[in-house]
C-alpha atoms as a PDB file:
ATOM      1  CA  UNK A   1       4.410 -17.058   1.169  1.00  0.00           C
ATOM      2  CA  UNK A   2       2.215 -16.100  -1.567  1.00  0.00           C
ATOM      3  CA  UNK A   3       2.430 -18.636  -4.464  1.00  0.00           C
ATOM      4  CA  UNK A   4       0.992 -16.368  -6.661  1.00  0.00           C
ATOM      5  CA  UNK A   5       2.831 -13.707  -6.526  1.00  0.00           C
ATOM      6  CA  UNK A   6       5.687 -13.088  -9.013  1.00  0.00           C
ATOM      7  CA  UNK A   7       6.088 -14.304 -11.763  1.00  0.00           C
ATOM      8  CA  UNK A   8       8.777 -17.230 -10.822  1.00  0.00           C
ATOM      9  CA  UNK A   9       8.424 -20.959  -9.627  1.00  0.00           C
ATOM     10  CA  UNK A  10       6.847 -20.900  -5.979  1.00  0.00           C
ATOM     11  CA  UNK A  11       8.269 -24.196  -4.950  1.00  0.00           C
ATOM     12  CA  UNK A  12      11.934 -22.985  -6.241  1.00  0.00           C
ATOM     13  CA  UNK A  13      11.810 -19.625  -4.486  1.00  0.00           C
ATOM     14  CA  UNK A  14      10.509 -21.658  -1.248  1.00  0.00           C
ATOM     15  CA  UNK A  15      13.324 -24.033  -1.449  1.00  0.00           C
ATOM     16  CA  UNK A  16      15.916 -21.351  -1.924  1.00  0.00           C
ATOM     17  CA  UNK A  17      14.617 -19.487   1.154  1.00  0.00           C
ATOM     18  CA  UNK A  18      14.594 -22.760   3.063  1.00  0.00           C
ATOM     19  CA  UNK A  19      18.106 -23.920   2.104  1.00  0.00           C
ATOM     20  CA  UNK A  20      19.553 -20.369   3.235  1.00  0.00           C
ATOM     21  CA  UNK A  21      17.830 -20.448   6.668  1.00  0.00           C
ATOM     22  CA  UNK A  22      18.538 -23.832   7.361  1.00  0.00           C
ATOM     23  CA  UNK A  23      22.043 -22.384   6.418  1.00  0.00           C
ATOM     24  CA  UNK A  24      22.206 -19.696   7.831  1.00  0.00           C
ATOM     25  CA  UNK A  25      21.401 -21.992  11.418  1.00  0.00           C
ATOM     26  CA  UNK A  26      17.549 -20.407  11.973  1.00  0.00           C
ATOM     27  CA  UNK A  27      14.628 -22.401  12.971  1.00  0.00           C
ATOM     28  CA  UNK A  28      11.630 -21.587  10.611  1.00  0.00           C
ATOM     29  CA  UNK A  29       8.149 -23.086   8.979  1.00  0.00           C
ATOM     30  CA  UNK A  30       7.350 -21.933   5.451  1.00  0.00           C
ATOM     31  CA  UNK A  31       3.610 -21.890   4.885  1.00  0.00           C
ATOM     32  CA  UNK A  32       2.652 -21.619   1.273  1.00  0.00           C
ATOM     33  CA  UNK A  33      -0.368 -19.968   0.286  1.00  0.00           C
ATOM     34  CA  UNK A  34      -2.288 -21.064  -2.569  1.00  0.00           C
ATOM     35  CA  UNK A  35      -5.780 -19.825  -1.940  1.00  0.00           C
ATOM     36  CA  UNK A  36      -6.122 -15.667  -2.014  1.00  0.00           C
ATOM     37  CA  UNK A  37      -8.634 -15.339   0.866  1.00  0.00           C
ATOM     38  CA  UNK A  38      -6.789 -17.193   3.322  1.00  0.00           C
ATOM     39  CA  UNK A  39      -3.781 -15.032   3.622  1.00  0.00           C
ATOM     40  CA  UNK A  40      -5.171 -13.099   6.513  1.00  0.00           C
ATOM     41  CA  UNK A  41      -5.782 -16.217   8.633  1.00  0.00           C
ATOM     42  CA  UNK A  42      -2.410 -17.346   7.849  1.00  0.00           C
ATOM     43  CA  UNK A  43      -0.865 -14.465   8.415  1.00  0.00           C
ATOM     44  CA  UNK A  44      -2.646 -14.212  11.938  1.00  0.00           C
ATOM     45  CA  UNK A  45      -2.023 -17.569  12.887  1.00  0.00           C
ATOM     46  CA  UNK A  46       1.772 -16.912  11.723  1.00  0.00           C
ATOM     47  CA  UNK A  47       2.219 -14.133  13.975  1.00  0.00           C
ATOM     48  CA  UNK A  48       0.712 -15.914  16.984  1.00  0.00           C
ATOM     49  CA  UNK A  49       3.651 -19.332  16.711  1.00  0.00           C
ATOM     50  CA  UNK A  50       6.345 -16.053  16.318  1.00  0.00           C
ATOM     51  CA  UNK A  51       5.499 -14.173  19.122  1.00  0.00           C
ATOM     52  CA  UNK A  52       4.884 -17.291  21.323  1.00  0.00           C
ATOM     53  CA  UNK A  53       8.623 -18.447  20.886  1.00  0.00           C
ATOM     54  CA  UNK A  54      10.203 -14.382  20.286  1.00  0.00           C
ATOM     55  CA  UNK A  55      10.232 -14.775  16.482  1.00  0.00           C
ATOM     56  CA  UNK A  56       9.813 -12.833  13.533  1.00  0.00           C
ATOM     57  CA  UNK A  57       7.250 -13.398  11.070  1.00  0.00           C
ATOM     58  CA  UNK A  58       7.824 -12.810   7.573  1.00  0.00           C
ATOM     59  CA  UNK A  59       5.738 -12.207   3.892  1.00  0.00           C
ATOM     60  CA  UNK A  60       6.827 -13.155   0.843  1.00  0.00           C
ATOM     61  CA  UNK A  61       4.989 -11.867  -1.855  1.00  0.00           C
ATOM     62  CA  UNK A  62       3.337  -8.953  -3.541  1.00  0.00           C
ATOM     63  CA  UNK A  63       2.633  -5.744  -1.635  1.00  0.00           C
ATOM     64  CA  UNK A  64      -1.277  -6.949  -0.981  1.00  0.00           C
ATOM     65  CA  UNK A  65       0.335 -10.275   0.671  1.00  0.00           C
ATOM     66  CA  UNK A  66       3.358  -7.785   2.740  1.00  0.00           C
ATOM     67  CA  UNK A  67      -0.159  -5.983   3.447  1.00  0.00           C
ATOM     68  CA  UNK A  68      -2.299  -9.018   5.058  1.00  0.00           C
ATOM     69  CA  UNK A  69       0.965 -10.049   7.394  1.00  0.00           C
ATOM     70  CA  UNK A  70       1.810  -6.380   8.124  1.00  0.00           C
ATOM     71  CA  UNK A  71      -1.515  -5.907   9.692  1.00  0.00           C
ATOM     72  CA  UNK A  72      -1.384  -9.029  12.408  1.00  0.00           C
ATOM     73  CA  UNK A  73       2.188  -8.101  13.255  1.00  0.00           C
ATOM     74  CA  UNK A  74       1.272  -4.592  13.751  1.00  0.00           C
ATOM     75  CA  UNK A  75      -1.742  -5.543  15.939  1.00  0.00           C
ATOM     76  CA  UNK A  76       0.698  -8.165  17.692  1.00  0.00           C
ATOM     77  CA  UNK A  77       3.676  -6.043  17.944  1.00  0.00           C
ATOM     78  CA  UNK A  78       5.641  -8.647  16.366  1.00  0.00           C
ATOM     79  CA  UNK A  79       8.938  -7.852  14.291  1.00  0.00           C
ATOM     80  CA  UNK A  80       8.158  -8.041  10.546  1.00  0.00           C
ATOM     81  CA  UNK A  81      10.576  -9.420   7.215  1.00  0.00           C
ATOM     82  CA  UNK A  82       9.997  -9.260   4.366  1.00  0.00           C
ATOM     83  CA  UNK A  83      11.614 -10.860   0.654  1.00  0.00           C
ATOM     84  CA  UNK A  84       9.185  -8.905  -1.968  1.00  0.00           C
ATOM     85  CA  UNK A  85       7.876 -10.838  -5.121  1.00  0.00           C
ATOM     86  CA  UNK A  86       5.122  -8.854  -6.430  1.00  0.00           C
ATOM     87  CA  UNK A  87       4.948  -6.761  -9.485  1.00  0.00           C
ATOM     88  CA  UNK A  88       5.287  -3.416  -8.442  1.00  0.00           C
ATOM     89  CA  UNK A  89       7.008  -4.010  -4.981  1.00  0.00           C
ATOM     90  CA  UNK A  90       7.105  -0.268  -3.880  1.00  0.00           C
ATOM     91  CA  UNK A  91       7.601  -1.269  -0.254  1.00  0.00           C
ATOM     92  CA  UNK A  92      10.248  -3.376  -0.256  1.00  0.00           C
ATOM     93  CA  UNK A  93      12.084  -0.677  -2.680  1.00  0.00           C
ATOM     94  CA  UNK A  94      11.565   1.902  -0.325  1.00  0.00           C
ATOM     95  CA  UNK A  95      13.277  -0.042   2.345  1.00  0.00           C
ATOM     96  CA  UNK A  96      16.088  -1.148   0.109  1.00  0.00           C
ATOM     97  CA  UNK A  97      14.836  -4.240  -0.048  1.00  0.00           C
ATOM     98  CA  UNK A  98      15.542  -6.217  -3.057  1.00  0.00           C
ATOM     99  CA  UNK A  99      13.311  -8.550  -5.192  1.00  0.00           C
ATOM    100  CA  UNK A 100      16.016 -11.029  -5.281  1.00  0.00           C
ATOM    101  CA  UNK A 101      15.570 -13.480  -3.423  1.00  0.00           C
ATOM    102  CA  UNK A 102      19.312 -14.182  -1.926  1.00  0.00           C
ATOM    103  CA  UNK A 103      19.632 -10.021  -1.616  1.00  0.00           C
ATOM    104  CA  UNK A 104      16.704  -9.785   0.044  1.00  0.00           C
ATOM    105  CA  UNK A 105      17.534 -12.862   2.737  1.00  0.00           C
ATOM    106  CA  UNK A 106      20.652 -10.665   3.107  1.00  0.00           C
ATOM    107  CA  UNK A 107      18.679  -7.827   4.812  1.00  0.00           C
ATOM    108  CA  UNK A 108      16.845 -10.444   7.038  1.00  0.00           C
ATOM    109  CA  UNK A 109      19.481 -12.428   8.287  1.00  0.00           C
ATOM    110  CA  UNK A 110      21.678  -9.084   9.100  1.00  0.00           C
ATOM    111  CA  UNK A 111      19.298  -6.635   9.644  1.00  0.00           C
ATOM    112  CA  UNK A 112      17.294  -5.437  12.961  1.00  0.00           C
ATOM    113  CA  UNK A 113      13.984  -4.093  13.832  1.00  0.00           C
ATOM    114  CA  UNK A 114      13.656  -0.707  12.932  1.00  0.00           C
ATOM    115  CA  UNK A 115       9.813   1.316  13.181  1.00  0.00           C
ATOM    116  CA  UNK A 116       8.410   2.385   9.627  1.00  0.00           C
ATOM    117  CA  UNK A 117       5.150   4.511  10.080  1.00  0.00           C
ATOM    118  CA  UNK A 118       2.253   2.853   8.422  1.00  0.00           C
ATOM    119  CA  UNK A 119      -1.454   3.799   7.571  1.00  0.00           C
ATOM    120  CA  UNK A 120      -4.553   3.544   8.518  1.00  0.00           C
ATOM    121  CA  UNK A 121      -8.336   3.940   7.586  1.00  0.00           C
ATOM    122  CA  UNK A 122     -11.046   2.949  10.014  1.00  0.00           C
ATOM    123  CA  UNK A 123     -14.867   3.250  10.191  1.00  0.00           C
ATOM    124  CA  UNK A 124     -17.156   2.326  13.098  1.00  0.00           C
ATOM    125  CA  UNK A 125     -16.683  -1.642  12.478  1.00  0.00           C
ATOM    126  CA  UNK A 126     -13.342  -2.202  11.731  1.00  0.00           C
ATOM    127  CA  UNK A 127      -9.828  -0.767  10.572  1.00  0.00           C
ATOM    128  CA  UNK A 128      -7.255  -1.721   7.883  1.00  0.00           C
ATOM    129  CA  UNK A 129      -3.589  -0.906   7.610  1.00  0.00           C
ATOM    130  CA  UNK A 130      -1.508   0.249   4.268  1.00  0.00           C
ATOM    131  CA  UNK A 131       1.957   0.546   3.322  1.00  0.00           C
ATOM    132  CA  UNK A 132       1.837   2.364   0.346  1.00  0.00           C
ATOM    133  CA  UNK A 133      -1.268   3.259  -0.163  1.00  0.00           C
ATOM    134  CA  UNK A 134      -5.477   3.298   0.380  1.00  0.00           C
ATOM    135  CA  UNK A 135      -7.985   4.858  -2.590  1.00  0.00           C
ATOM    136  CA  UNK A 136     -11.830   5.201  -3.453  1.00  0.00           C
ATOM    137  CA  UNK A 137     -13.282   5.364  -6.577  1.00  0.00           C
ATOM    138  CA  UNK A 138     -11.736   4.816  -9.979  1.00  0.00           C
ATOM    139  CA  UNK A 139      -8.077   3.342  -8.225  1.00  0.00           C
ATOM    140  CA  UNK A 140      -9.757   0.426  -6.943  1.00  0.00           C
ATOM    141  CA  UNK A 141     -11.718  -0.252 -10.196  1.00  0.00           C
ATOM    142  CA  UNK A 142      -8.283   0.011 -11.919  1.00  0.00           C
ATOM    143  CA  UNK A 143      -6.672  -2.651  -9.306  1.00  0.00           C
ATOM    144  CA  UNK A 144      -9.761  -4.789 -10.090  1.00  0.00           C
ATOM    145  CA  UNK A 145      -9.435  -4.712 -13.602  1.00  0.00           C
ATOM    146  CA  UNK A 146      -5.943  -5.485 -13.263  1.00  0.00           C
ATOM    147  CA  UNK A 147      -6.555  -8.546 -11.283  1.00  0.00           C
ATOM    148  CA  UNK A 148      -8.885  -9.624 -14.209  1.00  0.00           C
ATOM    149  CA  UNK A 149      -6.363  -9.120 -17.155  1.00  0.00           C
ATOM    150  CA  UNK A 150      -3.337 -10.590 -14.833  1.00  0.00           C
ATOM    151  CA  UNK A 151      -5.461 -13.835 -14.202  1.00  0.00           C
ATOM    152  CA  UNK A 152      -5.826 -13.624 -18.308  1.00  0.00           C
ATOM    153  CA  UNK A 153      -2.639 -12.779 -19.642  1.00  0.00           C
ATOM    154  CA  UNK A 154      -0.071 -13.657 -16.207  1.00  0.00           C
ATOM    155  CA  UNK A 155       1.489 -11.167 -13.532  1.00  0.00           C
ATOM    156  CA  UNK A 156       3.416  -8.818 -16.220  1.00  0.00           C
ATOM    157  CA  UNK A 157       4.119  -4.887 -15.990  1.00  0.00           C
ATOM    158  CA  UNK A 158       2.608  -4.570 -19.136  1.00  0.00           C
ATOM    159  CA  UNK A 159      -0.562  -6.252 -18.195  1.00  0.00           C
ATOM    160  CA  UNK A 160      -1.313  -3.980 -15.034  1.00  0.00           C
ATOM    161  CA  UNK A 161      -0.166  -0.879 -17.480  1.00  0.00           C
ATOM    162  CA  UNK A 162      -2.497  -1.988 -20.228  1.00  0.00           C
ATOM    163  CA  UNK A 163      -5.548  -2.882 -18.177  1.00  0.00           C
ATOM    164  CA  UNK A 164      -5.030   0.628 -16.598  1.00  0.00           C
ATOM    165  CA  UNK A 165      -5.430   2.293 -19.917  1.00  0.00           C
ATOM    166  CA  UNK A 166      -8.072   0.003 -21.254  1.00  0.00           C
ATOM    167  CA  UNK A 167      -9.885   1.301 -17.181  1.00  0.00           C
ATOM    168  CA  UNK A 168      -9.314   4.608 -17.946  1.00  0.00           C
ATOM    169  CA  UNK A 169     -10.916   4.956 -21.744  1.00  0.00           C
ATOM    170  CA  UNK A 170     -13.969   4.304 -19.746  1.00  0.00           C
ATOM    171  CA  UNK A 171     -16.563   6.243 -18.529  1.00  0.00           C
ATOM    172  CA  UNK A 172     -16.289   6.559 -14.217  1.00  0.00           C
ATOM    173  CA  UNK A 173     -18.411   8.202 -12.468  1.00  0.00           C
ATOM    174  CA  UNK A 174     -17.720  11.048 -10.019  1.00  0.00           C
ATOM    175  CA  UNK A 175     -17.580  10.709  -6.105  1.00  0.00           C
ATOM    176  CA  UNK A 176     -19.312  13.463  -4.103  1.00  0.00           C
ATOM    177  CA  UNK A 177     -17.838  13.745  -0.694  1.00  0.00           C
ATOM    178  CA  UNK A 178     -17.496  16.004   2.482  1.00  0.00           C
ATOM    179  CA  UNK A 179     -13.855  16.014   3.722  1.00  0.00           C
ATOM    180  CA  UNK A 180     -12.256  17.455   6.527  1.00  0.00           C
ATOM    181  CA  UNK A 181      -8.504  17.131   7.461  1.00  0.00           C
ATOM    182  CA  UNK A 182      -5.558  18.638   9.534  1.00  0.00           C
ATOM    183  CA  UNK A 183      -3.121  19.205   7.727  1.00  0.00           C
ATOM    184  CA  UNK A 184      -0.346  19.486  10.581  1.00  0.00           C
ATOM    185  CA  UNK A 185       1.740  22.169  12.175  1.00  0.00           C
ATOM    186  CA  UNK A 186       2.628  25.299   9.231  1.00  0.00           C
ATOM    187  CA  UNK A 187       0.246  24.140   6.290  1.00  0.00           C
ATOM    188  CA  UNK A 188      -2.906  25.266   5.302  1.00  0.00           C
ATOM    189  CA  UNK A 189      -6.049  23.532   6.844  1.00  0.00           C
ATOM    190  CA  UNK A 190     -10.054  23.791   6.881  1.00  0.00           C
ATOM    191  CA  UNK A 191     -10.954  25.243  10.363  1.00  0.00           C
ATOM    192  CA  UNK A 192     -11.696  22.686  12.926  1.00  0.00           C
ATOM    193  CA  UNK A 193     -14.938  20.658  12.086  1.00  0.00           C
ATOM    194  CA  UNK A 194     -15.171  22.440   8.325  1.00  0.00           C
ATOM    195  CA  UNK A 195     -15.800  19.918   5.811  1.00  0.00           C
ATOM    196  CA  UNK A 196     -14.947  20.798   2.049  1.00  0.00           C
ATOM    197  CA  UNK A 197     -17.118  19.590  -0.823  1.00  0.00           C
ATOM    198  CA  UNK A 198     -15.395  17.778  -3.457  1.00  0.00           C
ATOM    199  CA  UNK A 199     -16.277  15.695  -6.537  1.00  0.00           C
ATOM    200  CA  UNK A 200     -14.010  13.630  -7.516  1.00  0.00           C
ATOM    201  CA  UNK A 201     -13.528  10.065  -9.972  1.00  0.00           C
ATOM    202  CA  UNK A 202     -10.734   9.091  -7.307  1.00  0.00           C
ATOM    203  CA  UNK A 203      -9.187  10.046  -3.535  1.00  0.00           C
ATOM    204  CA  UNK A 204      -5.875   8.378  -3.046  1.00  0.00           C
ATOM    205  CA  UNK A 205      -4.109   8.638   0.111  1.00  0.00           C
ATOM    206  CA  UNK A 206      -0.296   7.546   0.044  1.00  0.00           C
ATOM    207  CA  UNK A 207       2.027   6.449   2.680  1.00  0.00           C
ATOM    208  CA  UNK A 208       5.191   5.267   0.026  1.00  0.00           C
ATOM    209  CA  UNK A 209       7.590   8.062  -0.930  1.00  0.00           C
ATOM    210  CA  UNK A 210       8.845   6.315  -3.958  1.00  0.00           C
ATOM    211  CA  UNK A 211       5.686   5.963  -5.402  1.00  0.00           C
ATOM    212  CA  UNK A 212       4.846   9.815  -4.758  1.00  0.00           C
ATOM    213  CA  UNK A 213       7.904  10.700  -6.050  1.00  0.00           C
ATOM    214  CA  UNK A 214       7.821   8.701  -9.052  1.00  0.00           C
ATOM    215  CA  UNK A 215       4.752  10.468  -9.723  1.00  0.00           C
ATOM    216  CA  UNK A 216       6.223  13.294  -8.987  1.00  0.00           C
ATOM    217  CA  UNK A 217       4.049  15.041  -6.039  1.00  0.00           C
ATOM    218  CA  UNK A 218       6.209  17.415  -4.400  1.00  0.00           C
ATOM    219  CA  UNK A 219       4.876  16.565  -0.881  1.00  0.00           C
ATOM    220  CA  UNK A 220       6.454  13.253  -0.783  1.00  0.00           C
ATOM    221  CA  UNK A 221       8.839  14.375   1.824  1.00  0.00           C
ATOM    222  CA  UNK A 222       5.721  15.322   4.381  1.00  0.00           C
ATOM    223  CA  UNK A 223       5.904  11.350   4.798  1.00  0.00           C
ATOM    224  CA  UNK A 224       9.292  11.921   7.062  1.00  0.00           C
ATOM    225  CA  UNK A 225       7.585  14.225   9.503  1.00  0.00           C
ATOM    226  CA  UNK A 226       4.488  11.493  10.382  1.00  0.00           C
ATOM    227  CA  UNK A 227       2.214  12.479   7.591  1.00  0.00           C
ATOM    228  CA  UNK A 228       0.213  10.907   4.790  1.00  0.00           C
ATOM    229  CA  UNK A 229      -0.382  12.835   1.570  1.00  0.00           C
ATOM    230  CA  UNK A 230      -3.602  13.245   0.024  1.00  0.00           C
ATOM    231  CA  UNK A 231      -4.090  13.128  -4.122  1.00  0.00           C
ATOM    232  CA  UNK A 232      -7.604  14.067  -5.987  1.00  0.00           C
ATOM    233  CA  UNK A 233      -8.396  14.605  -9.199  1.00  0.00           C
ATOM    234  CA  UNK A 234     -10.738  17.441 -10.020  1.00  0.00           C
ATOM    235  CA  UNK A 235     -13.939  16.119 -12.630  1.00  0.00           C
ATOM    236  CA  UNK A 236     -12.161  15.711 -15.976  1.00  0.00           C
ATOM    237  CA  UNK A 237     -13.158  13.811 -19.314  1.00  0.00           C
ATOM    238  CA  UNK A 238     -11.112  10.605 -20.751  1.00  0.00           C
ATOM    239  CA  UNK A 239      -8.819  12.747 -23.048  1.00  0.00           C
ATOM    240  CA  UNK A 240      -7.642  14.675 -19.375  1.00  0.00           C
ATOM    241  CA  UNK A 241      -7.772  12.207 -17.933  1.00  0.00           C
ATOM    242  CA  UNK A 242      -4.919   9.725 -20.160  1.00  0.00           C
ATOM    243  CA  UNK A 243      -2.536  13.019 -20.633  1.00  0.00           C
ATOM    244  CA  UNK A 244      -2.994  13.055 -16.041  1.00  0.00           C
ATOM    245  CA  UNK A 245      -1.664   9.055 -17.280  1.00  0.00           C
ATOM    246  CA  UNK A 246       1.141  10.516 -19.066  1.00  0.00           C
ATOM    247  CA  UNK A 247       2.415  12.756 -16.954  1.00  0.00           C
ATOM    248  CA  UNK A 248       2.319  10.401 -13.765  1.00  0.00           C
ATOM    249  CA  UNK A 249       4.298   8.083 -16.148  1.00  0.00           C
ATOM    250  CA  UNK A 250       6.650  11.154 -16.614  1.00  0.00           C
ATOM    251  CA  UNK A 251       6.691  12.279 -12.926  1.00  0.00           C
ATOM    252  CA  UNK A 252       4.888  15.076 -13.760  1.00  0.00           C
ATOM    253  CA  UNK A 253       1.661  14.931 -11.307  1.00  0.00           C
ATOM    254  CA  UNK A 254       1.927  17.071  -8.977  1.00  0.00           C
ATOM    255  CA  UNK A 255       2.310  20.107 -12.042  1.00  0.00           C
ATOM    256  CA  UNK A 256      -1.477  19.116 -12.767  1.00  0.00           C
ATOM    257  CA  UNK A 257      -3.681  22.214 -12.374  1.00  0.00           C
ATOM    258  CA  UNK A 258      -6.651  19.270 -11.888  1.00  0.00           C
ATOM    259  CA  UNK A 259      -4.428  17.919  -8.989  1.00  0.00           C
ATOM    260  CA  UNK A 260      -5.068  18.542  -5.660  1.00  0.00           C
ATOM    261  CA  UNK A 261      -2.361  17.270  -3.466  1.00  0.00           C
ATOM    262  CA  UNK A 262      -2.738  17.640   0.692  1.00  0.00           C
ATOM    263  CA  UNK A 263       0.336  16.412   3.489  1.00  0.00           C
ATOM    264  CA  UNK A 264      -1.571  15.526   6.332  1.00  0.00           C
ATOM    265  CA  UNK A 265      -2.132  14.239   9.974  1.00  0.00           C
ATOM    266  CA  UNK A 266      -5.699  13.096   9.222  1.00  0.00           C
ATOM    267  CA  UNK A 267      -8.962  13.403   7.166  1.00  0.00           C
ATOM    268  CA  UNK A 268     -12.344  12.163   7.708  1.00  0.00           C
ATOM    269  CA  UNK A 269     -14.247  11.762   4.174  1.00  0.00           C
ATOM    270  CA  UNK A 270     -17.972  11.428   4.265  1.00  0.00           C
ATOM    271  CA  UNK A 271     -20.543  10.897   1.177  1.00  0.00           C
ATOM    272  CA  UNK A 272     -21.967  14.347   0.232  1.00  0.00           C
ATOM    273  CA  UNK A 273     -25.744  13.502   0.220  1.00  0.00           C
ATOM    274  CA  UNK A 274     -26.230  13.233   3.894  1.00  0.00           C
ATOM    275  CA  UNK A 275     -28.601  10.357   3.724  1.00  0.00           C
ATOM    276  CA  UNK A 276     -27.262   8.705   0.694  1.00  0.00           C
ATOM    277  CA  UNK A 277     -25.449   5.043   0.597  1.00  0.00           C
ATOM    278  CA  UNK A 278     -23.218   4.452   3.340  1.00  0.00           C
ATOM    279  CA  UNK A 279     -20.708   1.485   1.382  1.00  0.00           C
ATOM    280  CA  UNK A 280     -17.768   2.736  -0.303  1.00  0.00           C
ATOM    281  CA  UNK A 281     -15.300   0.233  -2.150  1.00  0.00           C
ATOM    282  CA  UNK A 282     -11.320   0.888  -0.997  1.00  0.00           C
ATOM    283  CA  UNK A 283      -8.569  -0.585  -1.726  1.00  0.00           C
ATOM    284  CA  UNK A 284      -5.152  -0.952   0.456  1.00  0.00           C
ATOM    285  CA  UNK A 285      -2.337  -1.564  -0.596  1.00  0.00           C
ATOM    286  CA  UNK A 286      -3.983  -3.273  -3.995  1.00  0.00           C
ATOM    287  CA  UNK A 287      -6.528  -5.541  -2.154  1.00  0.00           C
ATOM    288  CA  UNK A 288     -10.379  -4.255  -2.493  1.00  0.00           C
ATOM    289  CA  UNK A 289     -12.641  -4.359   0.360  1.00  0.00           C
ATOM    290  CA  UNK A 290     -15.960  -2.493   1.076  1.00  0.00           C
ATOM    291  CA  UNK A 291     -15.928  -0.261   4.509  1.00  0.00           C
ATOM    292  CA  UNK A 292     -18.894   1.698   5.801  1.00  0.00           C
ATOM    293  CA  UNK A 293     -18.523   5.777   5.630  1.00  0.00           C
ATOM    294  CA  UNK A 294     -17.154   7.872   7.150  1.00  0.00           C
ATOM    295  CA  UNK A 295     -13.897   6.684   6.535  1.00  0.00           C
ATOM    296  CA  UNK A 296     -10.665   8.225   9.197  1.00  0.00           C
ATOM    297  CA  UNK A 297      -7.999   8.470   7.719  1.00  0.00           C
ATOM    298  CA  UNK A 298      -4.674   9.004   9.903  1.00  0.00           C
ATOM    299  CA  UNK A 299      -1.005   7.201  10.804  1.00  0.00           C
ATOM    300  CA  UNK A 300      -1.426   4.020  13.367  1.00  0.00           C
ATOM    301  CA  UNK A 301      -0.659   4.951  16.374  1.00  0.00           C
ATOM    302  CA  UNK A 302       2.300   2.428  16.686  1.00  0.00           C
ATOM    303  CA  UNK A 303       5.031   1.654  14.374  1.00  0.00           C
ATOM    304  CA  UNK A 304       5.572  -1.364  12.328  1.00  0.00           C
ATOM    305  CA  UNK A 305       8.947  -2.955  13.664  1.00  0.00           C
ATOM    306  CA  UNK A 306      10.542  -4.103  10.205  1.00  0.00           C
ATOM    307  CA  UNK A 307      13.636  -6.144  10.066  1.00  0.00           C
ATOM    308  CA  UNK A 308      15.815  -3.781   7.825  1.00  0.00           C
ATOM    309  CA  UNK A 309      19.800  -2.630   7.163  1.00  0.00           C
ATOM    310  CA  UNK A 310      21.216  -0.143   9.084  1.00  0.00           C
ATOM    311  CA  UNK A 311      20.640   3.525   7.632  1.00  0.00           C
ATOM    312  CA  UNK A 312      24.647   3.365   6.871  1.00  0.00           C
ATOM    313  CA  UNK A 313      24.144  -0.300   5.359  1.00  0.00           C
ATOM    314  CA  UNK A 314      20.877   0.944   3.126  1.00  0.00           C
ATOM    315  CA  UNK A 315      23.245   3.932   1.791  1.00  0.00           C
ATOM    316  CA  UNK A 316      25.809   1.489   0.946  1.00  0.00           C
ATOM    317  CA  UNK A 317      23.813  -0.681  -0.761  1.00  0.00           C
ATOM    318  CA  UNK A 318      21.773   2.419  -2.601  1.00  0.00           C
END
């Protein structure tokens, strides 16, 4: 559990989630996190007790926190809960999971494992998972300005919508990078090996319908046949680039002209200058790491086993 996520009382929440498991007759160990860098070791060391004695581990919190436990139960094959608390919580939504804490313990107490497809970007040293969704350039300076304002002015909606504005009215600079992807069976693709150049202030690759949709990309429903769907931005100036902010606040997108949005299997993105800098910042699912290009982008090969309603239940309770 992530005690920083949310905007409620940590030790209430953890009480509340204790008193209906103890309840509810299940053996379980809350572990509260307080420190942010230590949720991956946590997490890992979570997922080891549940597999040893045929648990389930689960992560309460924000989508980076559902993010950090995601990726050692996916590694582990280890069946995966989770009670959201974060601001945006686009994954739990998607599942019909709620924020509220009783609804949400609900789902886990009834539900069963069911596989949910999740990302993946790798380079030669190591890979990371996302849920939603993995970006370069201007997205993750947006998530780390919104870490900065949050930590000012507390975990709001209106903070993370306000730093994103105050991110935008500044200058960015553009990415220049060689990218080649298939784009699956019946869509358009570069020929095997063909790399396109593209400049760009930000490549965004999602994996969370809701949050296409809500932006209003029309190839949100590629995500249902085993894809991931591509977003870029064509080189625009601050004035484009707030009314692109207005009309992804309006679910308007995907209408862009300076939009180019891509379903597909996989993409490898290089930097253009062949013998230029080989770091590039990401971010997954809102955390911000640096990974060595080329990137690979692509679905993991095995599913993430999440403990979720029934499809009848989730239609019920939609």
């Amino acid at each position: 559990m992530n005690a920083a996520s949310g905007a409620r009382d940590a030790a209430s929440v953890r009480d509340r989630i204790a008193q209906r498991l103890t309840q509810a007759g299940r053996t379980h160990e809350i572990e509260l996190v307080t420190k942010r860098g230590t949720i991956g070791r946590v997490a890992a060391d979570a997922v080891r007790r549940a597999v040893a004695r045929r648990g389930v581990v689960v992560a309460v919190g924000g989508d980076g926190t559902l993010n950090a436990v995601a990726q050692a139960a996916l590694a582990a094959g280890c069946a995966f809960g989770v009670l959201p608390q974060g601001t945006f919580n686009y994954f739990g939504r998607t599942h019909a999971i709620s924020q509220e804490v009783d609804e949400a313990l609900d789902v886990l107490l009834a539900g069963r494992p069911q596989p949910v497809q999740v990302g993946r970007i790798a380079d030669a040293h190591r890979e990371r998972v996302f849920l939603v969704n993995a970006s370069l350039g201007l997205y993750p300076q947006l998530l780390e300005d919104r870490e900065t304002y949050k930590a000012r002015f507390g975990r709001r909606r209106w903070v993370a919508l306000w730093s994103a504005l105050v991110t935008l009215m500044r200058e960015h600079r553009q990415l220049a990078l060689r990218i080649a992807w298939c784009a699956g069976p019946g869509e358009a693709s570069a020929p095997a090996g063909a790399e396109r150049l593209l400049r760009t202030p930000t490549l965004f690759v999602g994996n969370n319908r809701l949050q296409l949709e809500q932006l209003g990309i029309a190839q949100a429903e590629a995500l249902a046949q085993g894809r991931l769907v591509a977003l870029a931005l064509k080189p625009v100036g601050t004035r484009a680039m707030l009314g692109l902010l207005l009309r992804g606040a309006l679910g308007r997108l995907g209408e862009a002209e300076e939009v180019l949005a891509v379903a597909l299997t996989g993409m490898t993105v290089r930097h253009a200058a062949r013998y230029g800098p080989r770091r590039v910042k990401v971010a997954t699912d809102g955390e911000v790491a640096w990974m060595q290009a080329p990137l690979h982008f692509g679905v993991a090969p095995k599913p993430l086993w999440l403990i979720k309603a029934a499809p009848d239940a989730e239609g019920a309770r939609g």
